[in-house]
C-alpha atoms as a PDB file:
ATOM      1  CA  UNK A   1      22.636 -20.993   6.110  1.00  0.00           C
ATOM      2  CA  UNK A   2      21.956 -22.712   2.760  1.00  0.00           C
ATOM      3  CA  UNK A   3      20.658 -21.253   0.189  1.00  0.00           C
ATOM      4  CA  UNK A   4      17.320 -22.471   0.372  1.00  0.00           C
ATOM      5  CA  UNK A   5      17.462 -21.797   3.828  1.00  0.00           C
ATOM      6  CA  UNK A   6      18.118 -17.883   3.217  1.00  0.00           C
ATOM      7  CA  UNK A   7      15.279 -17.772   0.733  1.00  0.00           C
ATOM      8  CA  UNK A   8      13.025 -19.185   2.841  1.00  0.00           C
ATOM      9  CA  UNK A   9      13.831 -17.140   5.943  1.00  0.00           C
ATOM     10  CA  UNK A  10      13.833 -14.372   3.444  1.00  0.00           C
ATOM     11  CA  UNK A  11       9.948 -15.082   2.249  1.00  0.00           C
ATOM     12  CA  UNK A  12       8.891 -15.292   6.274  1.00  0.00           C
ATOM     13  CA  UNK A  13      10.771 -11.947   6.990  1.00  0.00           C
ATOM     14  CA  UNK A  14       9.055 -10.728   3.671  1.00  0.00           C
ATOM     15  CA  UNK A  15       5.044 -11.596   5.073  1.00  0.00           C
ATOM     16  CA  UNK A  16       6.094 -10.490   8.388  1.00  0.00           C
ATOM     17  CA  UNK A  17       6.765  -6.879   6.590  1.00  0.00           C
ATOM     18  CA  UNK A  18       3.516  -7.168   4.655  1.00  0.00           C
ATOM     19  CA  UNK A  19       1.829  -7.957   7.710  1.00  0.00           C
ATOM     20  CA  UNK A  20       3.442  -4.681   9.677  1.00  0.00           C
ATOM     21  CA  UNK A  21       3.225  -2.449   6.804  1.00  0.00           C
ATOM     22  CA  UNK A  22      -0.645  -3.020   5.079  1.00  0.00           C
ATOM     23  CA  UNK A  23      -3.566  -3.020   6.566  1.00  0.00           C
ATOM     24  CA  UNK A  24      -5.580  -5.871   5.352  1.00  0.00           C
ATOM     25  CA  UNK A  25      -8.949  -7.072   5.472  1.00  0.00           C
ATOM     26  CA  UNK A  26     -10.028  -6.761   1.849  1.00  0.00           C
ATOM     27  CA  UNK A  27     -12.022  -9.976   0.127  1.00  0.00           C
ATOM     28  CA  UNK A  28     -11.296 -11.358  -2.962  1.00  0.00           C
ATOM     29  CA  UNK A  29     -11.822 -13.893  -5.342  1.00  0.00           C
ATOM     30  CA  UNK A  30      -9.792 -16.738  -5.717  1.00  0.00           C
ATOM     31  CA  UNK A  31     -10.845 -17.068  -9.462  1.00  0.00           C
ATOM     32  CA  UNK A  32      -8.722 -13.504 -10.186  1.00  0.00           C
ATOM     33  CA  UNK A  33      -5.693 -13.198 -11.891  1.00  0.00           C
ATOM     34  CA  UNK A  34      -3.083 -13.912  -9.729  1.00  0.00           C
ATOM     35  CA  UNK A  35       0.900 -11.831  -9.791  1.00  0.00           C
ATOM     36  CA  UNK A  36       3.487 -13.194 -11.429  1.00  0.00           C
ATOM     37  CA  UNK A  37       6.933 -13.692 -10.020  1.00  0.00           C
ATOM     38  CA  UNK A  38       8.943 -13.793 -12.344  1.00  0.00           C
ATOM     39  CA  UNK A  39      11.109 -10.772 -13.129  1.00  0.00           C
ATOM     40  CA  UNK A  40      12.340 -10.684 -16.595  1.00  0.00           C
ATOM     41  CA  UNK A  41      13.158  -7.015 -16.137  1.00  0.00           C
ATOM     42  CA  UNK A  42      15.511  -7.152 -13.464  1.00  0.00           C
ATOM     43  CA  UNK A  43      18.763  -5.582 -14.571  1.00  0.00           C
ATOM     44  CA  UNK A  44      16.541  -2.400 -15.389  1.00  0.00           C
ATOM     45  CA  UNK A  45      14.364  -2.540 -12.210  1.00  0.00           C
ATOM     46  CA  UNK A  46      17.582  -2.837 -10.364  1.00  0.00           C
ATOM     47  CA  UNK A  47      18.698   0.421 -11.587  1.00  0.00           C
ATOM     48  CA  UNK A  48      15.441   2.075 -11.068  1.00  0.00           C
ATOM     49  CA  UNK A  49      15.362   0.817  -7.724  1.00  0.00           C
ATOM     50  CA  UNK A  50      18.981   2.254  -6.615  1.00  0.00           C
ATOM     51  CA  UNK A  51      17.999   5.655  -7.587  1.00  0.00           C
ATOM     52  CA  UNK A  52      14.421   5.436  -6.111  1.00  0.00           C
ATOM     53  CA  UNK A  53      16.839   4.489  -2.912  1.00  0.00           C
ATOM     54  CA  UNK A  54      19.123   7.080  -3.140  1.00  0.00           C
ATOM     55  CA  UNK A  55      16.786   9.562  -3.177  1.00  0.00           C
ATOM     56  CA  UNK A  56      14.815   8.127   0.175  1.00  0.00           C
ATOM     57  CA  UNK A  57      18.004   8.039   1.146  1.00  0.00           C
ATOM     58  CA  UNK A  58      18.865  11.788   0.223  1.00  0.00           C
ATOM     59  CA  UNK A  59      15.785  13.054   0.925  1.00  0.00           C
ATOM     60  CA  UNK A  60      12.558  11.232   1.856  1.00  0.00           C
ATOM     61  CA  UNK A  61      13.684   9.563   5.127  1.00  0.00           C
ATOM     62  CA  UNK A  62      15.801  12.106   7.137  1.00  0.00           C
ATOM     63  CA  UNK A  63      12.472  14.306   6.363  1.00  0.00           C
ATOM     64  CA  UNK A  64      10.330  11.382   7.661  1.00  0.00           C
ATOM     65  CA  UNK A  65      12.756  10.624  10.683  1.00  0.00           C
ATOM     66  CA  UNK A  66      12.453  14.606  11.778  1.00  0.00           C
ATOM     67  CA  UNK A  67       8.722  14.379  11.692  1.00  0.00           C
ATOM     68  CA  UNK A  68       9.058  11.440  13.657  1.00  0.00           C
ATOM     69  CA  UNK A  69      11.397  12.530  16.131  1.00  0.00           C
ATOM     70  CA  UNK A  70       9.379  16.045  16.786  1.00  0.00           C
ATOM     71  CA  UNK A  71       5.749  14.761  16.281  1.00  0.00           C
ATOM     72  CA  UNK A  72       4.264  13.300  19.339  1.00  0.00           C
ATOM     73  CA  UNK A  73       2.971   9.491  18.083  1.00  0.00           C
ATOM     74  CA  UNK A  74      -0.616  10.704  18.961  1.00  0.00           C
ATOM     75  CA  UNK A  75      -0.747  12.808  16.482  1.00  0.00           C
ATOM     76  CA  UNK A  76       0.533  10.529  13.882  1.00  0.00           C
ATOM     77  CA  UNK A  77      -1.687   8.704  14.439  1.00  0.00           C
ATOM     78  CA  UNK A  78      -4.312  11.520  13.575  1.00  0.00           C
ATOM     79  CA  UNK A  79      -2.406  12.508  10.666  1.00  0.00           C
ATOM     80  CA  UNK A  80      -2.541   9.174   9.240  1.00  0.00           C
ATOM     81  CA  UNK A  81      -6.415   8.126  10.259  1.00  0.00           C
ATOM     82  CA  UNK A  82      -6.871  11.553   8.315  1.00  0.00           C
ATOM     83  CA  UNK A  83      -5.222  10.413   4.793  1.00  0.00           C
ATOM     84  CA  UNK A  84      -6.334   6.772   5.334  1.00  0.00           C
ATOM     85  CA  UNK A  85     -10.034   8.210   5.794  1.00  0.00           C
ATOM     86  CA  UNK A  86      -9.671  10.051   2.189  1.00  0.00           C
ATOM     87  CA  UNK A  87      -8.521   6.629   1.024  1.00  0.00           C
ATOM     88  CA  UNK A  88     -11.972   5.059   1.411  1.00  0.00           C
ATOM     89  CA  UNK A  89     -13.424   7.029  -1.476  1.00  0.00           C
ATOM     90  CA  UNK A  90     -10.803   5.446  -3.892  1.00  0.00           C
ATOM     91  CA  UNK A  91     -11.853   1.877  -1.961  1.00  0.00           C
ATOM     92  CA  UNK A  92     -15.288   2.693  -2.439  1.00  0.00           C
ATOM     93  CA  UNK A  93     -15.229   3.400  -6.116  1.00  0.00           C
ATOM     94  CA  UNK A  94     -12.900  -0.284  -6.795  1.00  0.00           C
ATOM     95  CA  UNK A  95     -15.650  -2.066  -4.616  1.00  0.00           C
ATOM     96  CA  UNK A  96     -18.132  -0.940  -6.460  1.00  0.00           C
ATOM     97  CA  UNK A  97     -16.238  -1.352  -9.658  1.00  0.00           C
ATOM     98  CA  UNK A  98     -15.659  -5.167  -8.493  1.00  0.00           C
ATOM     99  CA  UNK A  99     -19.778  -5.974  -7.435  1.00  0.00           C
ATOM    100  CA  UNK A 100     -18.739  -6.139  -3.990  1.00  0.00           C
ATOM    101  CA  UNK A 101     -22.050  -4.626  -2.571  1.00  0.00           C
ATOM    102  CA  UNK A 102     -20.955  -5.780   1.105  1.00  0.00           C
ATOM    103  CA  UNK A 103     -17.333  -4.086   1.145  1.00  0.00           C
ATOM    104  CA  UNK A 104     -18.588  -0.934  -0.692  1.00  0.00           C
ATOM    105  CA  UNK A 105     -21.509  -0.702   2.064  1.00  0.00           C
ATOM    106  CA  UNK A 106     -19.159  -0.968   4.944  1.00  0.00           C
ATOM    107  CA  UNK A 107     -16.392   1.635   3.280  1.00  0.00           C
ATOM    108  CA  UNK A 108     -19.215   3.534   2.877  1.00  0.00           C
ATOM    109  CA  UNK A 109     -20.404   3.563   6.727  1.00  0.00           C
ATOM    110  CA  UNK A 110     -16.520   4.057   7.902  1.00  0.00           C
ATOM    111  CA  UNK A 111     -15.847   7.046   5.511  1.00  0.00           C
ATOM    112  CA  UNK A 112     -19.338   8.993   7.272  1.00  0.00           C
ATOM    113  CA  UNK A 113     -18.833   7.930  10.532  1.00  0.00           C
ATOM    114  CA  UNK A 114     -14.950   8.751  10.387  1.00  0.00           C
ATOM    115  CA  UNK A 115     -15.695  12.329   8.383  1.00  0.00           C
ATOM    116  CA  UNK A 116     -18.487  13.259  11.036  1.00  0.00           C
ATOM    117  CA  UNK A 117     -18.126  11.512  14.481  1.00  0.00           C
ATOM    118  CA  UNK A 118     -14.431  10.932  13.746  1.00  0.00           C
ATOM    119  CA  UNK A 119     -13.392  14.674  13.318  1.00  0.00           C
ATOM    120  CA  UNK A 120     -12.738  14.397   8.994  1.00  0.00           C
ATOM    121  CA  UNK A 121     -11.250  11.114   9.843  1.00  0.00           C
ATOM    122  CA  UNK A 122      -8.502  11.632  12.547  1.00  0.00           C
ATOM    123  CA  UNK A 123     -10.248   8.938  14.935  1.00  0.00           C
ATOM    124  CA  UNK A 124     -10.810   5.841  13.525  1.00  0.00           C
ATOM    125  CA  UNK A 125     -14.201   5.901  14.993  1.00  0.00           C
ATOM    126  CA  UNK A 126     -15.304   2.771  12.264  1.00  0.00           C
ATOM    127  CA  UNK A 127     -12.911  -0.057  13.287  1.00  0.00           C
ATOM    128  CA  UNK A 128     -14.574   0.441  16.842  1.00  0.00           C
ATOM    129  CA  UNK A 129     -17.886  -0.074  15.597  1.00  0.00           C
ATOM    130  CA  UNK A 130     -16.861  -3.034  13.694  1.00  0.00           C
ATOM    131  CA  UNK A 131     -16.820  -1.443  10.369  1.00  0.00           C
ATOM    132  CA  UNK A 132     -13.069  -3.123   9.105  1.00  0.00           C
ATOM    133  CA  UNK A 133     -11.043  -1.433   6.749  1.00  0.00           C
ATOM    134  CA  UNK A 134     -11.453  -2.957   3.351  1.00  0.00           C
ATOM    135  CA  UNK A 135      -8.733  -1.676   1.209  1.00  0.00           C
ATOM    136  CA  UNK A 136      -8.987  -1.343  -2.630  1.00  0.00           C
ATOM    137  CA  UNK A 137      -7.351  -0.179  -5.557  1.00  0.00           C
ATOM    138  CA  UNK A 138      -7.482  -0.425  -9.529  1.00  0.00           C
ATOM    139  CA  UNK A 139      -5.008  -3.106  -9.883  1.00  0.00           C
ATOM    140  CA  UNK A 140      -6.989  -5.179  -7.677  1.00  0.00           C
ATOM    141  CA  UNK A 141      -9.704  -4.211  -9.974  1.00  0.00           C
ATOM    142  CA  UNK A 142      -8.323  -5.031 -12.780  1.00  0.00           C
ATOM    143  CA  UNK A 143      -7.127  -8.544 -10.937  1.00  0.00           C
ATOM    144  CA  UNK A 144     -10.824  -9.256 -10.207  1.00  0.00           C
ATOM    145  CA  UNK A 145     -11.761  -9.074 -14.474  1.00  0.00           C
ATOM    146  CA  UNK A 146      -8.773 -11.547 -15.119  1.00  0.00           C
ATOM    147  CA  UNK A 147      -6.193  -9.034 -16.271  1.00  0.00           C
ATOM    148  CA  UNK A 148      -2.941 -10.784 -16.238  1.00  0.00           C
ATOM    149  CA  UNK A 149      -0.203  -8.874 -14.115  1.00  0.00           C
ATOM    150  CA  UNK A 150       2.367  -8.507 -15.977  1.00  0.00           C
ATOM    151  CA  UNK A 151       6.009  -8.265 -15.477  1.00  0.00           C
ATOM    152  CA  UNK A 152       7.240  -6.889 -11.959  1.00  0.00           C
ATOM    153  CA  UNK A 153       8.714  -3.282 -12.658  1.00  0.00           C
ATOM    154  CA  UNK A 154      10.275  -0.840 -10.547  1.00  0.00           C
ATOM    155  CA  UNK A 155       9.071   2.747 -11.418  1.00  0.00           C
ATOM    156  CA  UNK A 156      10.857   5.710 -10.790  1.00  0.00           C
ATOM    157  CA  UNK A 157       9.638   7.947  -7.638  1.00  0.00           C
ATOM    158  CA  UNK A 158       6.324   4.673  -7.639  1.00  0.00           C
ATOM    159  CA  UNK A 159       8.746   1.929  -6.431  1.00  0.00           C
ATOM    160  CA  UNK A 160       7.920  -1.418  -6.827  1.00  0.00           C
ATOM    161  CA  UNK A 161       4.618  -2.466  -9.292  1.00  0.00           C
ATOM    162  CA  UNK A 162       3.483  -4.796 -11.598  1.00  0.00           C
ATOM    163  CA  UNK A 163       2.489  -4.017 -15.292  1.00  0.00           C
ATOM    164  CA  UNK A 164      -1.306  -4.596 -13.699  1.00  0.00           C
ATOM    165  CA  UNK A 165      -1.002  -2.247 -10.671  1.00  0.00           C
ATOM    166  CA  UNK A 166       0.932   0.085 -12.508  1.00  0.00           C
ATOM    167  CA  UNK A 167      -2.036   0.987 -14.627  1.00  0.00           C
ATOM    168  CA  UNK A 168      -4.572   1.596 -11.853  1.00  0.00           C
ATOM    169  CA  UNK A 169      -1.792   4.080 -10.277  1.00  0.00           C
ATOM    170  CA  UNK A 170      -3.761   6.720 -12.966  1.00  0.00           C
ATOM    171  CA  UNK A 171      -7.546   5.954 -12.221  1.00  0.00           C
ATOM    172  CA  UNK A 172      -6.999   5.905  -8.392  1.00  0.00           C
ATOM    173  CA  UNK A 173      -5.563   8.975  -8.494  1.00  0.00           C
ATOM    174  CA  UNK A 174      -8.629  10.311 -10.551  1.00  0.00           C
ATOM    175  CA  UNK A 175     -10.495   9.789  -7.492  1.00  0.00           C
ATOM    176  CA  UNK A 176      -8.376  10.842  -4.722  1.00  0.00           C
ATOM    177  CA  UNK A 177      -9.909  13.894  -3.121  1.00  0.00           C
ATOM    178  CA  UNK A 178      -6.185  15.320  -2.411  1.00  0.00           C
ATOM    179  CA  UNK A 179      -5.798  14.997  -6.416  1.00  0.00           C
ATOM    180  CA  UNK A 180      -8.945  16.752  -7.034  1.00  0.00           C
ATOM    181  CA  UNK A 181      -7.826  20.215  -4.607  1.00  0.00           C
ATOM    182  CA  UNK A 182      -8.149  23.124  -6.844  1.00  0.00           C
ATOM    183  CA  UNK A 183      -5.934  25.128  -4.954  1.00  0.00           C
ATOM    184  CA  UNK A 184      -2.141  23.652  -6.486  1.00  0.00           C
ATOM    185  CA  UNK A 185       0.140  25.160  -3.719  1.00  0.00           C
ATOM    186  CA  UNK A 186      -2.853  23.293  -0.889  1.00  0.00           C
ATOM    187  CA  UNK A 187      -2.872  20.134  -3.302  1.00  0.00           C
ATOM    188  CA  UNK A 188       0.980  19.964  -2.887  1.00  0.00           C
ATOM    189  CA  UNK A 189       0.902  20.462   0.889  1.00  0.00           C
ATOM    190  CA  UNK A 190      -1.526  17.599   1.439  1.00  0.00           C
ATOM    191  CA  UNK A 191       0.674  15.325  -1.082  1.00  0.00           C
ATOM    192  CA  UNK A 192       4.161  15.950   0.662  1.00  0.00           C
ATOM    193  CA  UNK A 193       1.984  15.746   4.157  1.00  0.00           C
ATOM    194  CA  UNK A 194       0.365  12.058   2.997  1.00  0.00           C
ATOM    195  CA  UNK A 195       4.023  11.364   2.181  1.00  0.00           C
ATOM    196  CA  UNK A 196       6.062  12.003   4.667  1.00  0.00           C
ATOM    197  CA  UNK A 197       2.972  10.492   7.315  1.00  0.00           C
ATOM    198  CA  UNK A 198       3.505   7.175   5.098  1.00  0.00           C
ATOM    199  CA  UNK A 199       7.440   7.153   5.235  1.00  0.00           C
ATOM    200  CA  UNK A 200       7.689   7.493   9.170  1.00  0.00           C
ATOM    201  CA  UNK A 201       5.379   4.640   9.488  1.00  0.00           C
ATOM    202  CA  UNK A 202       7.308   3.082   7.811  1.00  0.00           C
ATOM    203  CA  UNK A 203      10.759   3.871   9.626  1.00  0.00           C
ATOM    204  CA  UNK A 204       9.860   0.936  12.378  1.00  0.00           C
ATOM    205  CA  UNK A 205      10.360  -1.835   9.883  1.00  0.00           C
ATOM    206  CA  UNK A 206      13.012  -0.933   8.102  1.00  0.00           C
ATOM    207  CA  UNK A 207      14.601  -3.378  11.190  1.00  0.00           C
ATOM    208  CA  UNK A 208      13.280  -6.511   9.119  1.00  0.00           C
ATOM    209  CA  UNK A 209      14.780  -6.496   6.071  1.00  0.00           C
ATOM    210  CA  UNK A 210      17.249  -8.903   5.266  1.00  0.00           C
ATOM    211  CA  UNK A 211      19.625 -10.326   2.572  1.00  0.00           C
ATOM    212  CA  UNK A 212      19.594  -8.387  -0.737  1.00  0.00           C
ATOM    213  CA  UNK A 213      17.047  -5.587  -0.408  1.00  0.00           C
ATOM    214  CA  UNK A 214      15.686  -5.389  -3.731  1.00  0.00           C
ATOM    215  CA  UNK A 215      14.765  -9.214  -3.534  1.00  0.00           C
ATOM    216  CA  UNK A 216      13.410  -8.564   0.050  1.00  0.00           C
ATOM    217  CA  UNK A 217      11.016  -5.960  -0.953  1.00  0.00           C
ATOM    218  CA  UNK A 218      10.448  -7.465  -4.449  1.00  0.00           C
ATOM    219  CA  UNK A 219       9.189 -10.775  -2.860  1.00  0.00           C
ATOM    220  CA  UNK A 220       7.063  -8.511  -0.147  1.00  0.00           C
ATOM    221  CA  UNK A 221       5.347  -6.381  -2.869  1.00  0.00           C
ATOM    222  CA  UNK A 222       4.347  -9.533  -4.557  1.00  0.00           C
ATOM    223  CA  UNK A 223       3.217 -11.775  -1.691  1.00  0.00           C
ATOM    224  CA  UNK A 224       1.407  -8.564  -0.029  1.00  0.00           C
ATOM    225  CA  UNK A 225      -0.876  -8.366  -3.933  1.00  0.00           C
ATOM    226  CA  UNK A 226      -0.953 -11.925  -3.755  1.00  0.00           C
ATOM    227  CA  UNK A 227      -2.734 -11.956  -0.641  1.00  0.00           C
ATOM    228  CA  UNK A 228      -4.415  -8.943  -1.303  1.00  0.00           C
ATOM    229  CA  UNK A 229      -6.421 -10.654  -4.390  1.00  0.00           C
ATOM    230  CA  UNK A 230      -7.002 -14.120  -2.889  1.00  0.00           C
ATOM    231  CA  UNK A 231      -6.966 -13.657   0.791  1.00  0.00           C
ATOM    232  CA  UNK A 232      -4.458 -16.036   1.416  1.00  0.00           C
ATOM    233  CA  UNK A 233      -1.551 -16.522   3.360  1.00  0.00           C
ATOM    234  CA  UNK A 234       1.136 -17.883   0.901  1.00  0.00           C
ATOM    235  CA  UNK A 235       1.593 -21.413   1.448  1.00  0.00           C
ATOM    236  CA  UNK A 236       4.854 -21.863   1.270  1.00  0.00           C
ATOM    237  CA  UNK A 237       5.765 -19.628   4.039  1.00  0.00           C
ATOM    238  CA  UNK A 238       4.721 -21.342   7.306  1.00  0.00           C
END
């Protein structure tokens, strides 16, 4: 396979990933800032990127594979409806931070109906009245008032980033309710609980990843917030 070939095949592989590992449905404008590709930082992120591996590696995954191999996928499912659910209220705030009255209305009917009807979120009682998930976050925010991106960057423990999304990392977590749990021994339950729900969801598509795996998931990260602020698919890939 050529080389252009390979990077090609690589970029499909890479949406398919996105595709598997988000869900989307957010709207966005076309007129905000866009990521950049290039990576100027490489050699660095490359190092950062082996030890956030090694320590999946180590740690992260065989703890994610147990949970997956002794929890039941019905209640995985609950699990993760019930940290998705809390993840409305940091969608909510960037919708409303962004003027989009529509997606902040709907976020705001799936987070009551899912906390009431949907048992604190564990059924996903909203997608089945057509109320989509709309994701959100700060860098998106900060996409929709024409900050530039940045640099791609690997941080340590974060993974992959740009400058952009790596300064909303701070004000979403100002308004996650699992952030805000007084109780610091609960707070830390709920974290490593969100975690370890996230990473066996994960586990399934490990399977697509090919070539060079920091490229892989660098080119995913990027084409996922590309599509993410302008709602569409990259051209180049189909």
């Amino acid at each position: 396979m050529s080389g252009e070939s390979a990077m090609l095949h690589r970029y499909k592989a890479g949406l398919k990933t996105v595709l598997f590992l988000m869900v989307l449905g957010c709207t966005s404008t076309l007129q905000a800032a866009t990521v950049n590709y290039n990576d100027p930082w490489e050699p660095v992120n490359r190092v950062t990127f082996a030890f956030n591996d090694k320590l999946d590696a180590w740690v992260l995954k065989p703890v994610a594979t147990g949970y997956d191999t002794v929890t039941p996928d019905p209640v995985q499912g609950l699990v993760s409806n019930f940290f998705k659910n809390l993840g409305e209220i940091r969608n909510l705030a960037n919708a409303l931070l962004q003027f989009r009255i529509k997606d902040a209305g709907v976020t705001t009917g799936r987070f009551v109906v899912n906390s009431t009807v949907g048992m604190l979120g564990m059924l996903d009682v909203g997608s089945e009245i057509g109320l989509d998930y709309r994701y959100q976050d700060f860098g998106l925010t900060l996409a929709h008032w024409h900050v530039p991106a940045g640099p791609y960057v690997v941080i340590p423990f974060f993974g992959p980033r740009t400058v952009r999304s790596t300064a909303g990392l701070y004000p979403d977590m100002m308004v996650d309710p699992v952030t805000n749990v007084n109780d610091s021994h609960d707070r830390l339950m709920l974290q490593v609980s969100d975690l370890i729900s996230l990473r066996a969801e994960l586990l399934k598509q490990e399977g697509l990843i090919v070539g060079d795996k920091y490229t892989f998931i660098r080119d995913a990260y990027l084409q996922r917030r590309d599509f993410l602020i302008t709602g569409e698919v990259p051209q180049d890939d189909f």
